[in-house]
PDB file of N, CA and C in Angstrom:
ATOM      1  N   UNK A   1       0.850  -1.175   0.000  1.00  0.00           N
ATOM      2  CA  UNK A   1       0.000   0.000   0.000  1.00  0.00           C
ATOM      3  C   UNK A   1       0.891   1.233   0.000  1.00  0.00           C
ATOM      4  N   UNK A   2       0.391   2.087  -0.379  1.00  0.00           N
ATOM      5  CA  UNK A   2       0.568   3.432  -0.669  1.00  0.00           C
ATOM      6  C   UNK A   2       0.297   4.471  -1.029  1.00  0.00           C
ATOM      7  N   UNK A   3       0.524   5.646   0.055  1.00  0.00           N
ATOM      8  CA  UNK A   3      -0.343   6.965  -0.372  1.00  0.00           C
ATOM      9  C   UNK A   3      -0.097   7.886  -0.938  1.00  0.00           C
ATOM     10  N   UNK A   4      -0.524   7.914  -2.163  1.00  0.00           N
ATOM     11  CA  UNK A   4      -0.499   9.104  -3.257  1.00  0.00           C
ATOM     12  C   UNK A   4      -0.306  10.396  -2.792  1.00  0.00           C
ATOM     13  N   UNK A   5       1.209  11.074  -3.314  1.00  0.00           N
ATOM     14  CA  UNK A   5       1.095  12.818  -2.980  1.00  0.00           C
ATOM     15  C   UNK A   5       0.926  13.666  -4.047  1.00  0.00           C
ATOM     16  N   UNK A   6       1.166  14.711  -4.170  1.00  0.00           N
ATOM     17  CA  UNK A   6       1.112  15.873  -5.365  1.00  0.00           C
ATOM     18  C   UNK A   6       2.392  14.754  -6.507  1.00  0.00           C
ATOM     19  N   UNK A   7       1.505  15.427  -7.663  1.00  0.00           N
ATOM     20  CA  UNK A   7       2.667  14.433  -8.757  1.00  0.00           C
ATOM     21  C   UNK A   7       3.927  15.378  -9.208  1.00  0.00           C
ATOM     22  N   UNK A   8       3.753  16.386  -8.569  1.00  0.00           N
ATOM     23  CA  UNK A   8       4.846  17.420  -8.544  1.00  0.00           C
ATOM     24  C   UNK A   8       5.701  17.561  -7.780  1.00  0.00           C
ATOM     25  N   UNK A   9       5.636  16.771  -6.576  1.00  0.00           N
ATOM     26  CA  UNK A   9       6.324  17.039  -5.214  1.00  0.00           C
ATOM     27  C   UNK A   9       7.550  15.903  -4.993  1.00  0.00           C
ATOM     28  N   UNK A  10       8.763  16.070  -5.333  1.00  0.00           N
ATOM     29  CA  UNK A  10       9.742  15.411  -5.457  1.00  0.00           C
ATOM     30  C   UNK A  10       9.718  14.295  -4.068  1.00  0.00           C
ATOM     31  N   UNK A  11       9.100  14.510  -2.870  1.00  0.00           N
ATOM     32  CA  UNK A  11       8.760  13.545  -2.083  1.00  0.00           C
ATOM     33  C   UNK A  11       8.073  12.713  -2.132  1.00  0.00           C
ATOM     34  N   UNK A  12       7.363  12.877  -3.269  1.00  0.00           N
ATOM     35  CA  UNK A  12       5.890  11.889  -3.354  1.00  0.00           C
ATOM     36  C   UNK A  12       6.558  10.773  -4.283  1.00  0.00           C
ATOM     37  N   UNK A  13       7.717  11.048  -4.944  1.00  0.00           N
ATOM     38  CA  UNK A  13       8.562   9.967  -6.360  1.00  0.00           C
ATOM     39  C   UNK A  13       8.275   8.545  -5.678  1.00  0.00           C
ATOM     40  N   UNK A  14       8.632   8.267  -4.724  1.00  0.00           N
ATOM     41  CA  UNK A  14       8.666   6.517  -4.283  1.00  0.00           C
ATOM     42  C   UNK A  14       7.342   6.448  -4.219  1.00  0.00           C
ATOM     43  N   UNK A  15       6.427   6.669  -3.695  1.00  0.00           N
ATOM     44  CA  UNK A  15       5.133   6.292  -3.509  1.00  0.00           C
ATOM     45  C   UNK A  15       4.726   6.066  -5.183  1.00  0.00           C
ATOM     46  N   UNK A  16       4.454   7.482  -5.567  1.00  0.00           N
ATOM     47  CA  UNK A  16       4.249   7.094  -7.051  1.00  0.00           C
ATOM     48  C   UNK A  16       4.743   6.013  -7.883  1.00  0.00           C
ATOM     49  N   UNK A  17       5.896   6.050  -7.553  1.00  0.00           N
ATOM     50  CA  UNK A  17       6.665   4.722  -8.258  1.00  0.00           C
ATOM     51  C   UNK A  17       6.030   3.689  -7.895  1.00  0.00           C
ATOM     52  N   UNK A  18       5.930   3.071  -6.811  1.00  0.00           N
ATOM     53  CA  UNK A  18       5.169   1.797  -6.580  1.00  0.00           C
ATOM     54  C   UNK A  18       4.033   1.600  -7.006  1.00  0.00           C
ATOM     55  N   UNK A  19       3.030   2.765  -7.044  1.00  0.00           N
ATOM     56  CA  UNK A  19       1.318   3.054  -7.487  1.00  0.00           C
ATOM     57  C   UNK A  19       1.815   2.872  -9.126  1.00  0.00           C
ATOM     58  N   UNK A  20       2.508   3.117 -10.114  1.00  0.00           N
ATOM     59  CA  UNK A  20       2.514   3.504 -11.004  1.00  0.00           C
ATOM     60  C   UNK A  20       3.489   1.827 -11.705  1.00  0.00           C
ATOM     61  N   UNK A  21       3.903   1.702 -11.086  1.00  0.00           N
ATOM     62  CA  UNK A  21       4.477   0.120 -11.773  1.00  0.00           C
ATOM     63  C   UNK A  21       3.603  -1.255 -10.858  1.00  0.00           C
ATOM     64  N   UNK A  22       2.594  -0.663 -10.027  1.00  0.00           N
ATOM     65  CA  UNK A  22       1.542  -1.538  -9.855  1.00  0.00           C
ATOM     66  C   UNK A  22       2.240  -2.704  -8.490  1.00  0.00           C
ATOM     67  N   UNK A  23       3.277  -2.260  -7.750  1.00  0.00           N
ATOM     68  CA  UNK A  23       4.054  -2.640  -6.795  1.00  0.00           C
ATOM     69  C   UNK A  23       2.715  -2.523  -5.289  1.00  0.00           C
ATOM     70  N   UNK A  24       2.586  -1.573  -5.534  1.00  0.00           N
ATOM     71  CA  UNK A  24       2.157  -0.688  -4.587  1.00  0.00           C
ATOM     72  C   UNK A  24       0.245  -0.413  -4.744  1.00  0.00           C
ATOM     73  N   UNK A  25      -0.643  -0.691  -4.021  1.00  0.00           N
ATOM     74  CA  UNK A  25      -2.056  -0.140  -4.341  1.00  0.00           C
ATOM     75  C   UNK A  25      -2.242   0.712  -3.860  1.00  0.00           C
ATOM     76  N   UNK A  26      -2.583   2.306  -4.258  1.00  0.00           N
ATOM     77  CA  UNK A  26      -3.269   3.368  -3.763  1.00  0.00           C
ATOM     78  C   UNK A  26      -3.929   3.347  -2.623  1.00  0.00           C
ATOM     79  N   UNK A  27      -3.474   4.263  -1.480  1.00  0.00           N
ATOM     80  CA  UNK A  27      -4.487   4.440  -0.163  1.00  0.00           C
ATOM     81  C   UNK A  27      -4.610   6.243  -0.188  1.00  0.00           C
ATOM     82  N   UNK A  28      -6.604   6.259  -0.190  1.00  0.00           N
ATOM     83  CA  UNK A  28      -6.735   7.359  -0.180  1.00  0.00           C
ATOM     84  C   UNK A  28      -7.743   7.539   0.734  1.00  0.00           C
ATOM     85  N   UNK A  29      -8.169   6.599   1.264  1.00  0.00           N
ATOM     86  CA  UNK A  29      -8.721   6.618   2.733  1.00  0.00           C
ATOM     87  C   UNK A  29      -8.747   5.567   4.157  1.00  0.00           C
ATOM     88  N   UNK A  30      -9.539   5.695   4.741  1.00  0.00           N
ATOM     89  CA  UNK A  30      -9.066   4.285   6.109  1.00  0.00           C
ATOM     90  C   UNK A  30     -10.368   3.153   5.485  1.00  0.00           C
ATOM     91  N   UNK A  31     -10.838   3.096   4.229  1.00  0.00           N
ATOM     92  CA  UNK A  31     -12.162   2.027   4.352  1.00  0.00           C
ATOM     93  C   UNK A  31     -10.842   1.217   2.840  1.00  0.00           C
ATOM     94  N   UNK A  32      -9.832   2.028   2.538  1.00  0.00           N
ATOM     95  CA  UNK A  32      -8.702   1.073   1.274  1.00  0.00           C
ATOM     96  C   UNK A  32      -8.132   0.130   1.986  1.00  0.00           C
ATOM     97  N   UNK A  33      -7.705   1.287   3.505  1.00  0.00           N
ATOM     98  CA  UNK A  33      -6.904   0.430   4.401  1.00  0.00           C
ATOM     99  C   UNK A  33      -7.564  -1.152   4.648  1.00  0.00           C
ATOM    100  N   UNK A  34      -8.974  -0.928   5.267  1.00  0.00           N
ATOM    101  CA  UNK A  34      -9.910  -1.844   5.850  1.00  0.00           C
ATOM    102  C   UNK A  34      -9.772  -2.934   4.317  1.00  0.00           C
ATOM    103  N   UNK A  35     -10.149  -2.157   3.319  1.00  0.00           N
ATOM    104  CA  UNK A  35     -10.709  -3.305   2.329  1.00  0.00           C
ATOM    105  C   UNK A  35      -9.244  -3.884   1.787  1.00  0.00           C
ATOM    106  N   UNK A  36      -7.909  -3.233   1.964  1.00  0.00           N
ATOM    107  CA  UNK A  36      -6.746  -4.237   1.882  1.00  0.00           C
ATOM    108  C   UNK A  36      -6.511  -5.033   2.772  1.00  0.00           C
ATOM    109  N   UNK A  37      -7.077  -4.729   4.033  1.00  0.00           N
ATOM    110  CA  UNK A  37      -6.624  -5.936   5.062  1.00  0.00           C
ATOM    111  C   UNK A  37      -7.577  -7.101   4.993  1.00  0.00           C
ATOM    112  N   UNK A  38      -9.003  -7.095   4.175  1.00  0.00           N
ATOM    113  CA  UNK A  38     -10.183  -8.164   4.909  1.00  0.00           C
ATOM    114  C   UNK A  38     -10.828  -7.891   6.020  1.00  0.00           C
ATOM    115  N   UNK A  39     -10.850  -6.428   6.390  1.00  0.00           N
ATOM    116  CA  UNK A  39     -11.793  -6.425   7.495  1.00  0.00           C
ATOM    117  C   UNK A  39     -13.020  -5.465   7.540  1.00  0.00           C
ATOM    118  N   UNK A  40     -13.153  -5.501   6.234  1.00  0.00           N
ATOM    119  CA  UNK A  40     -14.455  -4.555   5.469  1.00  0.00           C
ATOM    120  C   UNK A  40     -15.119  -6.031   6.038  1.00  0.00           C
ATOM    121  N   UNK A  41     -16.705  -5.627   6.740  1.00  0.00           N
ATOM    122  CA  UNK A  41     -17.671  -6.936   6.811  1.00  0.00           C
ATOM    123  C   UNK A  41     -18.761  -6.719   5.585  1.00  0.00           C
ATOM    124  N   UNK A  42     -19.394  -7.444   4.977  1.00  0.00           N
ATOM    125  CA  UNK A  42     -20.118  -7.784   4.298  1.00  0.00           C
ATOM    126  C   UNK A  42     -21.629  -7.091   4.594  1.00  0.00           C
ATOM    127  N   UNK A  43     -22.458  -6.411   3.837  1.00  0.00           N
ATOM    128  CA  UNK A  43     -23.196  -5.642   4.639  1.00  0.00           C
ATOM    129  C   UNK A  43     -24.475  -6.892   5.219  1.00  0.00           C
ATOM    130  N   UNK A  44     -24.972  -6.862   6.222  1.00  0.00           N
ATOM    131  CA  UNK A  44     -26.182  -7.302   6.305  1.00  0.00           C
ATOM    132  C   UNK A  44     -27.418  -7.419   5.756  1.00  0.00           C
ATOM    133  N   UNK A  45     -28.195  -8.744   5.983  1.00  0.00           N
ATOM    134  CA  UNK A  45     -29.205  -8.768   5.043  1.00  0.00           C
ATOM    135  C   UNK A  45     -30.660  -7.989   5.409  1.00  0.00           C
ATOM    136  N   UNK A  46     -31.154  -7.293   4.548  1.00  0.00           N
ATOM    137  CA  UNK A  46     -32.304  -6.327   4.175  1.00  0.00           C
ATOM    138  C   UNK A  46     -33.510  -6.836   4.419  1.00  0.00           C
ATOM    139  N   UNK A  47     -34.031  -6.087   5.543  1.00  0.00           N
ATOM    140  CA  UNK A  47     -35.467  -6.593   5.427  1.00  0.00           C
ATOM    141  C   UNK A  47     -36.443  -5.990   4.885  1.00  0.00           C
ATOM    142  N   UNK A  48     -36.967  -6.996   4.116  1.00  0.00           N
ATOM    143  CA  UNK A  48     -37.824  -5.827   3.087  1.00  0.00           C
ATOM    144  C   UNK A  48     -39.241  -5.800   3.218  1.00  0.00           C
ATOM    145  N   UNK A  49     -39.645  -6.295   4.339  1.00  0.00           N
ATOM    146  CA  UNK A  49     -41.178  -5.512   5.258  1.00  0.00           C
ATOM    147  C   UNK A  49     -40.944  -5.624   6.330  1.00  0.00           C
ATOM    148  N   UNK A  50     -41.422  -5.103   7.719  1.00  0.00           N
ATOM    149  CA  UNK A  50     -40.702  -5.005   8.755  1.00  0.00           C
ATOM    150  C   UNK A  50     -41.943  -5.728   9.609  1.00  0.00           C
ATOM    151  N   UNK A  51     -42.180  -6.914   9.038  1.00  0.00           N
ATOM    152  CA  UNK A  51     -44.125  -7.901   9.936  1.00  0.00           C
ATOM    153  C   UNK A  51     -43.176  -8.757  10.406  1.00  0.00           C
ATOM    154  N   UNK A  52     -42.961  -9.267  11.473  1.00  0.00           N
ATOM    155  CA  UNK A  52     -43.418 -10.447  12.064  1.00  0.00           C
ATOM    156  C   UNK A  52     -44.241 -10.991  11.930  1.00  0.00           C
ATOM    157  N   UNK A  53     -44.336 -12.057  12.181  1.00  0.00           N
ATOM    158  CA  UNK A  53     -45.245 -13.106  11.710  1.00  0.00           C
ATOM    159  C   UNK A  53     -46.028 -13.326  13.228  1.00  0.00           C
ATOM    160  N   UNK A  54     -47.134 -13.010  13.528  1.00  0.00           N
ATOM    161  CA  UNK A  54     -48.151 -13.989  14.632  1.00  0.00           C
ATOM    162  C   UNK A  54     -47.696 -12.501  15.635  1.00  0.00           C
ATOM    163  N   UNK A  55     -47.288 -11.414  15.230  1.00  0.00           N
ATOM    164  CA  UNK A  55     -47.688 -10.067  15.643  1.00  0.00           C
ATOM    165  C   UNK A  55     -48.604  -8.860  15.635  1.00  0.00           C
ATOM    166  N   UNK A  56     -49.711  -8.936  16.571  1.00  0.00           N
ATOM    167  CA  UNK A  56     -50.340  -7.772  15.750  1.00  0.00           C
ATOM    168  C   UNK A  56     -50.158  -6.286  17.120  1.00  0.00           C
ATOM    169  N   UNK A  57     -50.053  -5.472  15.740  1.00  0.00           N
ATOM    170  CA  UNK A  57     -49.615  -3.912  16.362  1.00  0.00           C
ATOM    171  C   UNK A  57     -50.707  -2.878  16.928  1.00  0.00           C
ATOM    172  N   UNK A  58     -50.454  -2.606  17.752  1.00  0.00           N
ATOM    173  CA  UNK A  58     -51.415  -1.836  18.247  1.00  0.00           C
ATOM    174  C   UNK A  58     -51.421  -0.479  17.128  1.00  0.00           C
ATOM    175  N   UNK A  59     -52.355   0.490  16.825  1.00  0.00           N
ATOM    176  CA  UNK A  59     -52.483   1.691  16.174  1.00  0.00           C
ATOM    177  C   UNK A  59     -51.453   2.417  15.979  1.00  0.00           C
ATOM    178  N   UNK A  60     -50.886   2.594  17.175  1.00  0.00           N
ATOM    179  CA  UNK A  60     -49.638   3.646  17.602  1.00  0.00           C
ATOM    180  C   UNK A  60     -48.465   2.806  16.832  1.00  0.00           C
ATOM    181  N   UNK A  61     -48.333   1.679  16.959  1.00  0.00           N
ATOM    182  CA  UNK A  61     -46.723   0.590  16.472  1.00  0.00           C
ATOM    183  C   UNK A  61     -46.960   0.766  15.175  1.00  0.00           C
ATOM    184  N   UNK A  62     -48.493   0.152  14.546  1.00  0.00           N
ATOM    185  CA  UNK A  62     -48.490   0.440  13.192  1.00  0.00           C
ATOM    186  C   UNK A  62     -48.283   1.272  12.294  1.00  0.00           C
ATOM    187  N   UNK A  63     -48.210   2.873  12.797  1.00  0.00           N
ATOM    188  CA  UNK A  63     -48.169   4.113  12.383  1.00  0.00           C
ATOM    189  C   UNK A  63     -46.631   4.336  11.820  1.00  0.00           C
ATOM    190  N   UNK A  64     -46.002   3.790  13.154  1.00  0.00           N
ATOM    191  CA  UNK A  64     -44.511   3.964  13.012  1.00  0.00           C
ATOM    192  C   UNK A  64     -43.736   2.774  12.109  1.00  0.00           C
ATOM    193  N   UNK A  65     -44.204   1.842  12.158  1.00  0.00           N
ATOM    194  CA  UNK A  65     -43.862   0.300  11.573  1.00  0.00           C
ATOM    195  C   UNK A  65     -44.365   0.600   9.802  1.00  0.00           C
ATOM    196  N   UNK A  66     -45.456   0.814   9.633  1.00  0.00           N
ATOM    197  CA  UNK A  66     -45.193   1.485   8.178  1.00  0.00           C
ATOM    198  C   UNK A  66     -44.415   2.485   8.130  1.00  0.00           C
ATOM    199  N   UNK A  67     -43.945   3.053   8.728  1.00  0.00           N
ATOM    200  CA  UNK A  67     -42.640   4.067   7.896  1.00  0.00           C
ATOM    201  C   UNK A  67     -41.836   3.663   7.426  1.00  0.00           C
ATOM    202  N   UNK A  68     -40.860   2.330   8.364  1.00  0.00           N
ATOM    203  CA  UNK A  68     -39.911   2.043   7.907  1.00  0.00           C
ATOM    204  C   UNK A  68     -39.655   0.710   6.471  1.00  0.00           C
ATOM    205  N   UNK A  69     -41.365   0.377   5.963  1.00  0.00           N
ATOM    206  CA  UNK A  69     -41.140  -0.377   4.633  1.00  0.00           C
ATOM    207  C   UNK A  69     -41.268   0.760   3.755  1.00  0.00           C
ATOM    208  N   UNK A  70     -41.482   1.763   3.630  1.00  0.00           N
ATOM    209  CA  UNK A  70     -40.707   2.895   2.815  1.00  0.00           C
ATOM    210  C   UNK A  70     -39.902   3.871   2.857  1.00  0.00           C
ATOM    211  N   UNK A  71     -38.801   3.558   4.060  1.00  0.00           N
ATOM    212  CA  UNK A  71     -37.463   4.287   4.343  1.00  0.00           C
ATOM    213  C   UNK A  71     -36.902   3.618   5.657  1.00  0.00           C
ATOM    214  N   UNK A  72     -35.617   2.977   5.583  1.00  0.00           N
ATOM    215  CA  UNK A  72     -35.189   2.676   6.542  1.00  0.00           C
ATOM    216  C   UNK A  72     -33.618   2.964   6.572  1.00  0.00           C
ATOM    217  N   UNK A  73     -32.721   3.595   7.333  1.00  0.00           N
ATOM    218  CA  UNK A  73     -33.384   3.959   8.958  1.00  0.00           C
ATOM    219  C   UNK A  73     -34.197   5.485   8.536  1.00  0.00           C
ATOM    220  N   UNK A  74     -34.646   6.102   9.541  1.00  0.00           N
ATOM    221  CA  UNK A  74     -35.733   7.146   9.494  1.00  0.00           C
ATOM    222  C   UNK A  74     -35.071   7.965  10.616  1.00  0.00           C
ATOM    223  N   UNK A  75     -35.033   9.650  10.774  1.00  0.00           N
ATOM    224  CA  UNK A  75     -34.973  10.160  11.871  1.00  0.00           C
ATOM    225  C   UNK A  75     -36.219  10.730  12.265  1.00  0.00           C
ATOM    226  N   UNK A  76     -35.775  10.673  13.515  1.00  0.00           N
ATOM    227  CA  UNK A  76     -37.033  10.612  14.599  1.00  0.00           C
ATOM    228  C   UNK A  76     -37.854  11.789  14.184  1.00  0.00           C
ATOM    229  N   UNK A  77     -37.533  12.677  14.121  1.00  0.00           N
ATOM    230  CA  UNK A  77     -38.338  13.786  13.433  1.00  0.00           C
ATOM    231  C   UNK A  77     -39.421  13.663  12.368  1.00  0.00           C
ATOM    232  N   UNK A  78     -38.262  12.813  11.255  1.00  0.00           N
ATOM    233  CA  UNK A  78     -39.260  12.105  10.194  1.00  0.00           C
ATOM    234  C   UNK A  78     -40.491  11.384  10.992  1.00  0.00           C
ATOM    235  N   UNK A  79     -39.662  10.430  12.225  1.00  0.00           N
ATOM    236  CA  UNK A  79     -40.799   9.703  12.567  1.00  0.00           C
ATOM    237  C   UNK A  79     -42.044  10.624  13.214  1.00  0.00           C
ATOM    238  N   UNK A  80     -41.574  11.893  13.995  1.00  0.00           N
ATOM    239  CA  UNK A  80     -43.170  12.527  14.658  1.00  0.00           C
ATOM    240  C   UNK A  80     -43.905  12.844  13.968  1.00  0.00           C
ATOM    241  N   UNK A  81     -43.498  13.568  12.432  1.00  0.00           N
ATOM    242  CA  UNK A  81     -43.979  13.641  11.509  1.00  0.00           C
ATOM    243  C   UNK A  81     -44.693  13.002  10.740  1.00  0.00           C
ATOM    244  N   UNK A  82     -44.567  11.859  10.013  1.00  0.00           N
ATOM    245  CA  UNK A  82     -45.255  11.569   9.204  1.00  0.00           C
ATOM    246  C   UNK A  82     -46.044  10.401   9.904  1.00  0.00           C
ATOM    247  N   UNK A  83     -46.218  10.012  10.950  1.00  0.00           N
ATOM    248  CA  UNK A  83     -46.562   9.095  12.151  1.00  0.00           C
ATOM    249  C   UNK A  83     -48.070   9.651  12.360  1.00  0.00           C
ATOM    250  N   UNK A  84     -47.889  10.898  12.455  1.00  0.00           N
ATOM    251  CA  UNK A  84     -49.079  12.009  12.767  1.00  0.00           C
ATOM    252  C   UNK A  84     -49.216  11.767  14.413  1.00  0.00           C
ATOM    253  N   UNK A  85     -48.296  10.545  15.202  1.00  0.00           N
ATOM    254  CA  UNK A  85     -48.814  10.630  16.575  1.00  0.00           C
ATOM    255  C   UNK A  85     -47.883  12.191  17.680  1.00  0.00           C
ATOM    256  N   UNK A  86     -48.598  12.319  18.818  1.00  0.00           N
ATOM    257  CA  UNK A  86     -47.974  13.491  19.480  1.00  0.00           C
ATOM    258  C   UNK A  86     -46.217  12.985  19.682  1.00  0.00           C
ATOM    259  N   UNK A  87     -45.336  13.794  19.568  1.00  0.00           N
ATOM    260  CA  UNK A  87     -43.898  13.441  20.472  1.00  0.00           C
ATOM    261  C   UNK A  87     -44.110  12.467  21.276  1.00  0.00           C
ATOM    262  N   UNK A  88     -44.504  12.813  22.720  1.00  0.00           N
ATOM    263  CA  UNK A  88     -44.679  12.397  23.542  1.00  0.00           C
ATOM    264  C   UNK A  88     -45.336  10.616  23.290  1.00  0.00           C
ATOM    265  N   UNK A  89     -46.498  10.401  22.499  1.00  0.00           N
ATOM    266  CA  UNK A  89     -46.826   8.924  22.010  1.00  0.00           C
ATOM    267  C   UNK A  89     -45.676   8.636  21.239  1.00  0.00           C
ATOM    268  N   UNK A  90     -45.648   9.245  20.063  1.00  0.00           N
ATOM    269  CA  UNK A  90     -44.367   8.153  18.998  1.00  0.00           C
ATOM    270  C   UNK A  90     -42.847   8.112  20.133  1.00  0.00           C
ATOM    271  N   UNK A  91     -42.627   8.871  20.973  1.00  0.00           N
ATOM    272  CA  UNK A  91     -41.221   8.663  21.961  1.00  0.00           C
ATOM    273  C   UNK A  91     -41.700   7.344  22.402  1.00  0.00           C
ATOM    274  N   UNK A  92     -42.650   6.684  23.137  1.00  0.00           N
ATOM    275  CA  UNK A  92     -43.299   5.942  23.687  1.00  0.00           C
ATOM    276  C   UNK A  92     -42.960   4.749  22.901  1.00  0.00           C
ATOM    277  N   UNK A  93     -43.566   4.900  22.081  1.00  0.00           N
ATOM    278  CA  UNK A  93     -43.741   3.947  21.181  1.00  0.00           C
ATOM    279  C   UNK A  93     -42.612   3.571  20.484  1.00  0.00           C
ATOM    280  N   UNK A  94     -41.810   4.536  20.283  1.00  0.00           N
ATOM    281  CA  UNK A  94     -40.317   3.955  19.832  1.00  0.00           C
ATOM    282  C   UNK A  94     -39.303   2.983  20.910  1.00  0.00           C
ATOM    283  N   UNK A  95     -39.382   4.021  22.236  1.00  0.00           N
ATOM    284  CA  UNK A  95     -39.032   3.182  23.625  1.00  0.00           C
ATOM    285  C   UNK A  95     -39.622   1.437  23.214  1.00  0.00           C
ATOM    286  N   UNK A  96     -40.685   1.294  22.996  1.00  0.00           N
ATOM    287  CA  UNK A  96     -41.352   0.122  23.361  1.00  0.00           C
ATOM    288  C   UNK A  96     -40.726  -0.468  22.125  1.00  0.00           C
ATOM    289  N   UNK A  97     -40.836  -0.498  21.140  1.00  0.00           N
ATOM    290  CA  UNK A  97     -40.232  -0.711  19.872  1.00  0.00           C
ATOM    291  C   UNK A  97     -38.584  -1.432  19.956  1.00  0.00           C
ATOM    292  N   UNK A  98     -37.773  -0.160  20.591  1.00  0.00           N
ATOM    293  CA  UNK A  98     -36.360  -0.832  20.786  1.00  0.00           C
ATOM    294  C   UNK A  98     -36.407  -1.792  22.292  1.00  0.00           C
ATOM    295  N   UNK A  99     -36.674  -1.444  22.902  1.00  0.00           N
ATOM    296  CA  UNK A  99     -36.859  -2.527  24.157  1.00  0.00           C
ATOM    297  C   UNK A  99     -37.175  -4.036  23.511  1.00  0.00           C
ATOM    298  N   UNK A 100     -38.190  -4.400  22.710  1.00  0.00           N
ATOM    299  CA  UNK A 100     -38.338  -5.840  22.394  1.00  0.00           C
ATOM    300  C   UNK A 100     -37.703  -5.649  21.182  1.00  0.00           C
ATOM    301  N   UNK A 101     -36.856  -5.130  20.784  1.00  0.00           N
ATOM    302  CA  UNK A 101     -35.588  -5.925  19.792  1.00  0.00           C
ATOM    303  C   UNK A 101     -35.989  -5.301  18.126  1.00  0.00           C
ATOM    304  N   UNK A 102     -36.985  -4.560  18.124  1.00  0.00           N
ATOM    305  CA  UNK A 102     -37.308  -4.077  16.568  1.00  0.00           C
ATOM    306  C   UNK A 102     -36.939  -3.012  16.430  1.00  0.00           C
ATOM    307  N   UNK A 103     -36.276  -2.227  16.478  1.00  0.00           N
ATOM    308  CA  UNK A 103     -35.239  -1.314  16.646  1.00  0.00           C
ATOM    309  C   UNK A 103     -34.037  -0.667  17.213  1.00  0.00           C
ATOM    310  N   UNK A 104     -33.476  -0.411  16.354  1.00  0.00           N
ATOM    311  CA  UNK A 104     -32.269   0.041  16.722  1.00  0.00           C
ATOM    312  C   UNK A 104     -31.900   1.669  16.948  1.00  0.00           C
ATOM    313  N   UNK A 105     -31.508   2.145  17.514  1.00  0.00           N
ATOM    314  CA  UNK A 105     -31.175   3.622  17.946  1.00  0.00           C
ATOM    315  C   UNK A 105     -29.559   3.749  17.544  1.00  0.00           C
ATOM    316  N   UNK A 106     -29.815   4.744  16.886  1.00  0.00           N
ATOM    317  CA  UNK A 106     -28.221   5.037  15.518  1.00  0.00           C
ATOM    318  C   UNK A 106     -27.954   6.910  16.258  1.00  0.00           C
ATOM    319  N   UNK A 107     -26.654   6.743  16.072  1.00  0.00           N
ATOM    320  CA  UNK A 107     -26.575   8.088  16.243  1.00  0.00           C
ATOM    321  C   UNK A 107     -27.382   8.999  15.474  1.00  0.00           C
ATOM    322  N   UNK A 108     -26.965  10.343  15.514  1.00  0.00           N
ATOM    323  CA  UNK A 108     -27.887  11.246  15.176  1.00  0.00           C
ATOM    324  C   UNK A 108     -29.055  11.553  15.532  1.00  0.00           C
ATOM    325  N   UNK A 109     -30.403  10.622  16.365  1.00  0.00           N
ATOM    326  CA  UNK A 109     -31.007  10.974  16.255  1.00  0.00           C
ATOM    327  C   UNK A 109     -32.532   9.901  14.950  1.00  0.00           C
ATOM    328  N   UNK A 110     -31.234   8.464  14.708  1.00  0.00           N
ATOM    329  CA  UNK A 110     -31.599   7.886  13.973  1.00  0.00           C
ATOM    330  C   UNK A 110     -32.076   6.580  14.411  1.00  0.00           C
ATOM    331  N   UNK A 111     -33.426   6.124  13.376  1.00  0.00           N
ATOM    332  CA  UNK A 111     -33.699   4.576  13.877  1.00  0.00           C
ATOM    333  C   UNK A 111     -33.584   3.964  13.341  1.00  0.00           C
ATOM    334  N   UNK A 112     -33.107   2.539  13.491  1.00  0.00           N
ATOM    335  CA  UNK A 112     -33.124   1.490  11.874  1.00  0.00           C
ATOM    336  C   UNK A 112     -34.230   0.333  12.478  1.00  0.00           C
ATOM    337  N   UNK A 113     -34.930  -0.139  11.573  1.00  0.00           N
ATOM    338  CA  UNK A 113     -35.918  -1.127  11.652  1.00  0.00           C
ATOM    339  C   UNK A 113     -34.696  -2.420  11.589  1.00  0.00           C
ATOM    340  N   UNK A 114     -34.491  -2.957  12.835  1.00  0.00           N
ATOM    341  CA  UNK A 114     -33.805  -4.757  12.844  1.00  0.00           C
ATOM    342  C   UNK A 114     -34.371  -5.455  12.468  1.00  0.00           C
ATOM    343  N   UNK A 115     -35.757  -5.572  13.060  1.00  0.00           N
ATOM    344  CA  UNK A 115     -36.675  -6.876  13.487  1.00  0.00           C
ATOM    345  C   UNK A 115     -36.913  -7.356  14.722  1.00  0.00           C
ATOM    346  N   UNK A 116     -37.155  -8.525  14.475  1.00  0.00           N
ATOM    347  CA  UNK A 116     -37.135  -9.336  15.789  1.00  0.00           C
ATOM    348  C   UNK A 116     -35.658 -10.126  16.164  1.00  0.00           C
ATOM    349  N   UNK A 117     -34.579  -9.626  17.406  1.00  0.00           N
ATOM    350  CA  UNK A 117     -33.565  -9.847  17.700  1.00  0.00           C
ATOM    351  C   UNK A 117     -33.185 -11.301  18.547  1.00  0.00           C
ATOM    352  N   UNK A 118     -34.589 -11.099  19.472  1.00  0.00           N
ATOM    353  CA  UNK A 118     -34.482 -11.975  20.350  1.00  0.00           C
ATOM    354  C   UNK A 118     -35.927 -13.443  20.104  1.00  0.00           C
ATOM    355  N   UNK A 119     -35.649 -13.883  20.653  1.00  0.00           N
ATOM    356  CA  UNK A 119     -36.717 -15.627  20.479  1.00  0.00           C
ATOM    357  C   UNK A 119     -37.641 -14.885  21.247  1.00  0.00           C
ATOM    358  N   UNK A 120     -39.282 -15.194  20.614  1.00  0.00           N
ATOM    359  CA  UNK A 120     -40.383 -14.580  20.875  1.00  0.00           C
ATOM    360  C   UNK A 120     -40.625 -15.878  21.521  1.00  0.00           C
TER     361      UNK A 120
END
């Protein structure tokens, strides 16, 4: 590996040299680093409706549970919003949501629909 400098900059000659006779692979960020070593993971698999099976949602879960089969993850904002429930209910309801394992809480301010984590 090796990181590319100005092609003008008489310090950068060895690096270039190796990038340029193919000795050497270009590093121009820390995910080249990751994906030259093997420790990029494979992304996880997509769930592409967010039902359990032999679950049924109360009004409030359902509101929020359709959001995320047409955007996942969602910020919470998105969620008070288009939820139509008060703050105060969709907070509730998200609490209850990540507590039994169907969501996840992401920085920012963000939720991702998991699923079901744990044995029902």
């Amino acid at each position: 590996m090796a990181l590319p400098g100005r092609v003008t900059d008489l310090r950068s000659a060895g690096c270039l040299s190796l990038i340029r006779n193919q000795i050497a692979v270009p590093i121009t960020s820390a995910d080249d680093i990751a994906e030259e070593l093997g420790w990029k993971q494979a992304p996880g698999p997509t769930v592409a409706k967010p039902q359990p099976l032999f679950h049924e949602w109360s009004p409030a879960e359902q509101a929020i549970v359709d959001l995320f089969v047409e955007k996942n993850p969602r910020h919470v904002e998105e969620i008070y919003l288009y939820s139509r429930l008060s703050s105060t209910e969709a907070a509730s309801v998200l609490l209850q949501l990540e507590l039994q394992g169907y969501l996840r809480s992401m920085p920012g301010k963000m939720y991702e629909w998991i699923g079901l984590t744990k044995s029902s």
